[in-house]
Protein backbone atom coordinates (compact mmCIF):
# COMPACT_ATOMS: atom_id res chain seq x y z
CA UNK A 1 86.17 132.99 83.86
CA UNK A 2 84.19 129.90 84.68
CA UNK A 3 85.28 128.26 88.14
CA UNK A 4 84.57 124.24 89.08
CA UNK A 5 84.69 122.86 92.20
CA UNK A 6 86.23 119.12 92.72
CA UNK A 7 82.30 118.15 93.47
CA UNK A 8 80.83 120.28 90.21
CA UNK A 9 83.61 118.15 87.85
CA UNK A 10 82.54 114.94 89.63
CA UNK A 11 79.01 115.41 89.51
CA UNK A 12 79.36 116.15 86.02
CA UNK A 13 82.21 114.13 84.53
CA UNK A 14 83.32 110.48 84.47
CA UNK A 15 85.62 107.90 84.05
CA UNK A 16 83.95 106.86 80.69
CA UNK A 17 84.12 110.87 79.77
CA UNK A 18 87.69 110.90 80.48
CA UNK A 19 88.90 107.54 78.56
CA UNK A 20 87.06 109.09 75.41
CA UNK A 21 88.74 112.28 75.62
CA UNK A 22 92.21 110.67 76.33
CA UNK A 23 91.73 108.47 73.60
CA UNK A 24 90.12 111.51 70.81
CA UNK A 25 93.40 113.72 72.87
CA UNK A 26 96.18 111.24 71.62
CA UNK A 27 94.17 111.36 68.01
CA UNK A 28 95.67 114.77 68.03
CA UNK A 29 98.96 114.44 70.04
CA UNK A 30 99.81 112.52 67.02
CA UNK A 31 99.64 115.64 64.49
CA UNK A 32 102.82 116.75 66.02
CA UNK A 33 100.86 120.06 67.05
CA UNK A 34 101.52 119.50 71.41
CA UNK A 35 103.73 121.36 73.40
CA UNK A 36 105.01 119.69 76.47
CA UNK A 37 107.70 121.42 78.62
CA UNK A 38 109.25 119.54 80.86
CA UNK A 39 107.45 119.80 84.27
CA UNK A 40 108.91 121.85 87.25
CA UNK A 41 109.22 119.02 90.95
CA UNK A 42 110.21 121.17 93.76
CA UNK A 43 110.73 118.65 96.57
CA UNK A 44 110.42 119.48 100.41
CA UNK A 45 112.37 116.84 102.26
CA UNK A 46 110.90 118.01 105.88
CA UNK A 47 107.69 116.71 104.69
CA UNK A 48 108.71 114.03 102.35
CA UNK A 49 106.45 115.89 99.99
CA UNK A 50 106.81 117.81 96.17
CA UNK A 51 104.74 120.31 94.49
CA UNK A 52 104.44 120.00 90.70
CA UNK A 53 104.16 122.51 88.09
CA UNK A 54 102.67 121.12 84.64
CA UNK A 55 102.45 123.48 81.88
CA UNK A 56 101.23 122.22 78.03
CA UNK A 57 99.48 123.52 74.48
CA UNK A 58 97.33 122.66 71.55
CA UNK A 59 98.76 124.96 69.10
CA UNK A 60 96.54 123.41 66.43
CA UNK A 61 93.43 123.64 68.63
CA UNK A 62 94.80 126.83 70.49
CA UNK A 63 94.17 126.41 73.88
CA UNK A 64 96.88 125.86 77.14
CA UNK A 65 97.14 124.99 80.72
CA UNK A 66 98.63 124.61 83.73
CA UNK A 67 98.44 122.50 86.57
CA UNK A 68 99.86 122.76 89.96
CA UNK A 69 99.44 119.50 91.97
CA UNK A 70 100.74 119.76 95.35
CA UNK A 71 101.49 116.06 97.39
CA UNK A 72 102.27 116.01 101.20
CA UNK A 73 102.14 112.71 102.40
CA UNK A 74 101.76 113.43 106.20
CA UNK A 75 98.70 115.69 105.23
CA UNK A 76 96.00 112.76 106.39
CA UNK A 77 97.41 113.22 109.89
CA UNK A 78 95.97 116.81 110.70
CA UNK A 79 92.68 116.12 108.50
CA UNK A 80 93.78 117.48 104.96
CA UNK A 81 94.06 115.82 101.75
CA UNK A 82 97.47 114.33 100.35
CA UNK A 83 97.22 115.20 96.94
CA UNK A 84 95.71 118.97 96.42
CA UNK A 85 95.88 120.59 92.37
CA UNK A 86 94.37 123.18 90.35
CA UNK A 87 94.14 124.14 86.80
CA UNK A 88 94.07 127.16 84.54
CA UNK A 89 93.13 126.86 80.91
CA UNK A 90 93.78 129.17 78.65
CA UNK A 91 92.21 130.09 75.09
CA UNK A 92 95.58 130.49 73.14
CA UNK A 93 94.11 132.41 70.42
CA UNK A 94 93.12 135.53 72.30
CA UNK A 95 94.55 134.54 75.96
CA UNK A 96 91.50 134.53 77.97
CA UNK A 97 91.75 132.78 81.31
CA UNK A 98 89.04 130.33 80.12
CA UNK A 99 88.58 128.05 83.24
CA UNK A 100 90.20 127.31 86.85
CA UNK A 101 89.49 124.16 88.08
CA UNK A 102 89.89 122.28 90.91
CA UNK A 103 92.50 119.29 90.20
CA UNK A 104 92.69 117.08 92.32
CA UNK A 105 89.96 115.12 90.92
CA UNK A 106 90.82 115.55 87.57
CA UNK A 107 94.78 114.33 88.65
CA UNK A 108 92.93 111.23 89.73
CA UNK A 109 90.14 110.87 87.16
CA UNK A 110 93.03 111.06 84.29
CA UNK A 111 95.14 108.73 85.35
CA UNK A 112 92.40 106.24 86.55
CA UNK A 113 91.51 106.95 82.94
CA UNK A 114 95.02 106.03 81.36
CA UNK A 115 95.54 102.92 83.41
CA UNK A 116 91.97 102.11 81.75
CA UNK A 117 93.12 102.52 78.35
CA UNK A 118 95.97 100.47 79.00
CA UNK A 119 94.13 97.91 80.96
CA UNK A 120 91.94 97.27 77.46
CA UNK A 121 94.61 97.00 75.33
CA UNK A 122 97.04 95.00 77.16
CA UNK A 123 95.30 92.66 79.87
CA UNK A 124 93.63 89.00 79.03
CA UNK A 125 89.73 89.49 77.38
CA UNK A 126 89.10 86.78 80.22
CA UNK A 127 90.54 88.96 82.93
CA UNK A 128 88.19 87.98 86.14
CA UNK A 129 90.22 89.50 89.03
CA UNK A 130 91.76 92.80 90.10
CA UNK A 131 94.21 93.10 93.23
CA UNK A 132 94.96 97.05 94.11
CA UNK A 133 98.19 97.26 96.00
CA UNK A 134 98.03 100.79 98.24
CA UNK A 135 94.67 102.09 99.17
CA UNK A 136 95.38 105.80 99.30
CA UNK A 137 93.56 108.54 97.18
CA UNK A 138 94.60 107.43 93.68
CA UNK A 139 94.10 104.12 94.00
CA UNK A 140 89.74 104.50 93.67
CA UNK A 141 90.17 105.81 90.40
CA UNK A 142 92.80 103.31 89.38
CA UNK A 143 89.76 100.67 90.40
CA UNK A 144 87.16 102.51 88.47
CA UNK A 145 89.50 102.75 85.15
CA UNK A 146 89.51 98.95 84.84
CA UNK A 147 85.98 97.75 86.31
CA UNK A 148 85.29 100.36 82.95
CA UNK A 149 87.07 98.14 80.79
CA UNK A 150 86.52 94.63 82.29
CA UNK A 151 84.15 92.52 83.31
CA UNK A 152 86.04 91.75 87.29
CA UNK A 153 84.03 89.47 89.87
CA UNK A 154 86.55 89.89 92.55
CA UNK A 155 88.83 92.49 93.93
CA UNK A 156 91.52 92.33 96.18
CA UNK A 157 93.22 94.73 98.62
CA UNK A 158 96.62 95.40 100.40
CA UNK A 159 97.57 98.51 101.96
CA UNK A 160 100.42 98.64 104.98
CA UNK A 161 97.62 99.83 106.73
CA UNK A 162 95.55 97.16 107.07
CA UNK A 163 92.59 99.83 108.03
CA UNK A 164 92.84 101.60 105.31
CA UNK A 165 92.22 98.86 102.97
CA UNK A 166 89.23 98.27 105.04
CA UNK A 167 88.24 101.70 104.84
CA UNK A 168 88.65 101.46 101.08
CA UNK A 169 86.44 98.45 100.80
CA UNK A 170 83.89 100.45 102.12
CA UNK A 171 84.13 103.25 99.81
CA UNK A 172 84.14 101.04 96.89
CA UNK A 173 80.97 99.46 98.43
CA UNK A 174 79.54 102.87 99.19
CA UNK A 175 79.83 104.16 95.42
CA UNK A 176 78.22 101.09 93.83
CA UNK A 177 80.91 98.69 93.11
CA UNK A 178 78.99 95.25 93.77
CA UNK A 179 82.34 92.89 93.12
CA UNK A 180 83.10 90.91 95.88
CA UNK A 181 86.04 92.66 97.86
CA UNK A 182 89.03 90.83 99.91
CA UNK A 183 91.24 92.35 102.03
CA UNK A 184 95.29 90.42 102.41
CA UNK A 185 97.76 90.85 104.72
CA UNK A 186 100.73 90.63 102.03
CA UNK A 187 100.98 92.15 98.78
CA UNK A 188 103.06 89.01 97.23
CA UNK A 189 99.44 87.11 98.44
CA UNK A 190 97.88 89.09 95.43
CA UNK A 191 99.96 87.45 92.97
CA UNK A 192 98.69 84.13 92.41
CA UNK A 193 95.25 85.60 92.67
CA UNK A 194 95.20 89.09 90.25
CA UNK A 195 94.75 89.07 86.44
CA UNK A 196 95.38 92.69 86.71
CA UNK A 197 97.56 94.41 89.56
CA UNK A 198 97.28 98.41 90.01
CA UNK A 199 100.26 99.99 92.15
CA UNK A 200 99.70 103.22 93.47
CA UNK A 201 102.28 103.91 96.23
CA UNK A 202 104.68 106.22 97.11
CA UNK A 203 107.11 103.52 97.64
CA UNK A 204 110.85 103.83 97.53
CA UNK A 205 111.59 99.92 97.46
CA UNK A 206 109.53 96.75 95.26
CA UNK A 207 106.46 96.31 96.83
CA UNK A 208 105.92 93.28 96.09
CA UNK A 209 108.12 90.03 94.19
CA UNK A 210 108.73 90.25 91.05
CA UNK A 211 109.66 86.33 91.10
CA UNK A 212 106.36 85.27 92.17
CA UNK A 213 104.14 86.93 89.06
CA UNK A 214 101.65 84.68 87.12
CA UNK A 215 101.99 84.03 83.62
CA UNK A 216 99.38 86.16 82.05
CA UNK A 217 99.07 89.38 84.91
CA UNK A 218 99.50 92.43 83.68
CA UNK A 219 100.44 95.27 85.69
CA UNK A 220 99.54 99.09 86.21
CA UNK A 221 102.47 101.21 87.76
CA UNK A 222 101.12 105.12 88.36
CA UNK A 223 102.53 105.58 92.26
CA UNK A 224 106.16 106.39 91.68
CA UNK A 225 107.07 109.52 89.79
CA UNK A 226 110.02 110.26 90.59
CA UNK A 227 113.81 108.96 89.79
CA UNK A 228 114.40 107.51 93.80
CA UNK A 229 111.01 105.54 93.44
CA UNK A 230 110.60 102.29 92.66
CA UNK A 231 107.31 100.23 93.24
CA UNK A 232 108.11 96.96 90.99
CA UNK A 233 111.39 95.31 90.72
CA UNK A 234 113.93 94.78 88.44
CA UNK A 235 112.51 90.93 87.90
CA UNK A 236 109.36 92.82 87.02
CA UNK A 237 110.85 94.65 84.20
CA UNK A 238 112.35 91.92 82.84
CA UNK A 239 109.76 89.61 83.14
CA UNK A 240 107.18 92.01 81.24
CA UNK A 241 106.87 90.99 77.62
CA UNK A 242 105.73 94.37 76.58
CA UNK A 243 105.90 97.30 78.49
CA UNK A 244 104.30 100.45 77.65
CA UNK A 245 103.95 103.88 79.07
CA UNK A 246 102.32 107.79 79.45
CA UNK A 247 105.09 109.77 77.95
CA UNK A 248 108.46 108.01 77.07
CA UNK A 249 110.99 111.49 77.75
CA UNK A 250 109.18 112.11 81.35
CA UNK A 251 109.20 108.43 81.76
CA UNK A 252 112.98 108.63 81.32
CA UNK A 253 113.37 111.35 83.63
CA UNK A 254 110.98 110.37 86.41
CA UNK A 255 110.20 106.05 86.28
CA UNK A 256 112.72 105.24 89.28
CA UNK A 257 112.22 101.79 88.68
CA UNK A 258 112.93 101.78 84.67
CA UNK A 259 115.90 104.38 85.16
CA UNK A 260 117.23 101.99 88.03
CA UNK A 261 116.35 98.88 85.77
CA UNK A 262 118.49 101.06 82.98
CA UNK A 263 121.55 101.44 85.14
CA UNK A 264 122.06 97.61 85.80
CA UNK A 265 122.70 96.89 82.07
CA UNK A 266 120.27 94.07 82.01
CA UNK A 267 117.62 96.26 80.81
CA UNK A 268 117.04 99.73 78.63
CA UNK A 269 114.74 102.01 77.78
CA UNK A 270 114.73 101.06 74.03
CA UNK A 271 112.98 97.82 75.15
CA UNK A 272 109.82 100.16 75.34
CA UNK A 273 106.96 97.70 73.41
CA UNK A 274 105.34 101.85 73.11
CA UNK A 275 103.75 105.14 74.38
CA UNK A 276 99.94 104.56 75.35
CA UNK A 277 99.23 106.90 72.79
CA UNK A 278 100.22 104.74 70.03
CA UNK A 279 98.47 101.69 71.05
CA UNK A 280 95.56 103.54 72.42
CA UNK A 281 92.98 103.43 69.56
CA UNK A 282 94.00 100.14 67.90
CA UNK A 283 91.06 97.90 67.63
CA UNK A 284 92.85 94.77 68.68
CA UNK A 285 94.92 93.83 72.03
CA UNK A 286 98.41 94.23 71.75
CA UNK A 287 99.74 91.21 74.09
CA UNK A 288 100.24 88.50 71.87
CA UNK A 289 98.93 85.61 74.03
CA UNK A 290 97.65 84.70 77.47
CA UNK A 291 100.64 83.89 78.58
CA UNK A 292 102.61 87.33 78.35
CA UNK A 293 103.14 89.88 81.42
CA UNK A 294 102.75 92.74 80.47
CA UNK A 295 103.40 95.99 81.98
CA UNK A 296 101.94 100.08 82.14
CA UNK A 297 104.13 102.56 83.80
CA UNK A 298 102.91 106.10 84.65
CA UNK A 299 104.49 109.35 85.99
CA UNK A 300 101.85 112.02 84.63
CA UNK A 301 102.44 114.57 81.15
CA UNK A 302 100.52 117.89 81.18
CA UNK A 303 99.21 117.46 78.14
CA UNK A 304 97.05 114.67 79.80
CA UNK A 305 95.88 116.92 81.72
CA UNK A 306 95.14 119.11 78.96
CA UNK A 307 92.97 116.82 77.44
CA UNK A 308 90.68 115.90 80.31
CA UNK A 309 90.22 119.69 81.12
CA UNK A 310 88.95 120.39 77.58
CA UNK A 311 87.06 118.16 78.50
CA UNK A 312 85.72 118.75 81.74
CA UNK A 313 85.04 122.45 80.41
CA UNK A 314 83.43 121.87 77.19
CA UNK A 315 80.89 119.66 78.89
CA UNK A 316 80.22 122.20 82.12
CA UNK A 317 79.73 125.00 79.43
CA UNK A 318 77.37 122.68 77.59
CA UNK A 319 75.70 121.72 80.96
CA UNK A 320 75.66 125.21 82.32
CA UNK A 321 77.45 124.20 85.64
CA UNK A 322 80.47 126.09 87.43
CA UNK A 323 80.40 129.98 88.37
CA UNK A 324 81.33 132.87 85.89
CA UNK A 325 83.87 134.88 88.44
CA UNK A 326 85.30 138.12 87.24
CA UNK A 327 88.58 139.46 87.86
């Protein structure tokens, strides 16, 4: 069985490898041929933390996986990572334990990856500026997904930690990113500034108001995952035009903000523009003018994950990176 480290997949895979594989992986979700159970969130109040367990399968292609993403907050206090994952694929013609794979990355790389896809077919051609509201581990590849699709000059930050912004800055600085980086003091201060906003917090309340959005911004939501969540406001929901998202039965059971904006009455889930998938190789935007806001809401599928770990393993075996382990 071939084994990757988190630095092997990085070294060897990218954000540009990942948005074609999404996009050739919801060629095929369309033949009907994926299996997606429902994913498995134990939650362990004490820590204000969940572990995840993601199962999925190509039956057409015959291969499987699981992932197992765990996320504990309060980890950054005694020098571990938040977000920790690995992945086992599986041929499902013969069952061979094909890869295991460190995660993590690949949690990030995917759905920096999605909010790409949906960046390109939903946000203005002229899109100039990008404001990133929470500066923790997924938000990098959140950056990297759009900066992939358009041509930004200027980025802005906001993070409750005003260092960690900062710190962020840095990091964007220190892997190449040459657009000129601000750091605010207020998330609503990104507003009247972003073309495109990325949220990536694990927020329980709007982060920011919804009253106070531009004509024209469109919005990437991948932070909150779960039903209690909720990182844009109801105003936000019913301000967006078209909203799209990952997977519309996980979205129902997880998108706290769309099941809340659901239980008011002043907005359903039927107002869905569509699932990423089906926009994601059309060769045209799908807003309608400059004027729309528009809106792409993330909680994660395993078949996602699926697709970027084909990935990540057909091009290691091609490379000749990773170990061969025996068991």
């Amino acid at each position: 069985m071939l084994v990757l480290s988190e630095k092997i997949i990085q070294e060897n895979y990218q954000m540009a490898d990942a948005i074609r594989d999404l996009k050739e992986g919801f060629r095929s979700k369309a033949d009907g041929t994926i299996q997606n159970p429902h994913r498995t969130v134990i939650e362990f109040p004490d820590h204000q933390a969940s572990i995840l367990y993601m199962p999925s399968a190509d039956m057409k292609r015959e291969i499987a996986s699981i992932k197992i993403v765990s996320i504990f907050p309060e980890n950054p206090t005694v020098g571990k990572a938040t977000t920790q994952g690995m992945l086992l694929l599986t041929d499902a013609a013969n069952g061979d334990h094909l890869c295991m794979m460190s995660a993590s990355y690949l949690t990030r790389l995917r759905t920096g990856a999605l909010t790409g896809i949906a960046t390109d077919k939903l946000a203005r051609e002229d899109s100039k500026t990008l404001g990133v509201i929470g500066t923790g581990a997924m938000a990098f590849e959140q950056t990297l997904g759009v900066l992939e699709v358009r041509a930004i000059e200027t980025i802005y930050l906001f993070n409750r930690t005003e260092e960690k912004a900062h710190q962020f800055k840095q990091k964007l600085h220190n892997f190449g990113v040459k657009q000129e980086i601000h750091v605010l003091t207020s998330a609503n201060d990104i507003l009247d500034k972003a073309d495109v906003i990325c949220c990536s917090t694990r927020s329980y309340t709007p982060i920011f108001d919804g009253y106070l959005l531009q004509d024209g911004t469109h919005i990437n939501g991948v932070g909150s995952y779960l039903p209690h969540m909720r990182e844009v406001d109801l105003t936000t929901v019913q301000k967006a035009s078209k909203i799209v998202v990952d997977d519309l039965p996980a979205v129902k059971d997880e998108a706290g903000e769309l099941i809340h904006a659901d239980s008011t009455g002043k907005w359903c889930f039927s107002d869905i523009h569509a699932e990423l998938g089906d926009i994601s190789n059309l060769d045209h935007l799908v807003r309608e003018s400059n004027e729309e806001i528009t809106f792409f809401k993330s909680v994660g599928a395993a078949y996602i994950d699926l697709f970027v770990a084909k990935g990540i393993y057909e091009q290691a075996k091609a490379r000749g990176v990773g170990d061969d382990v025996a068991f």
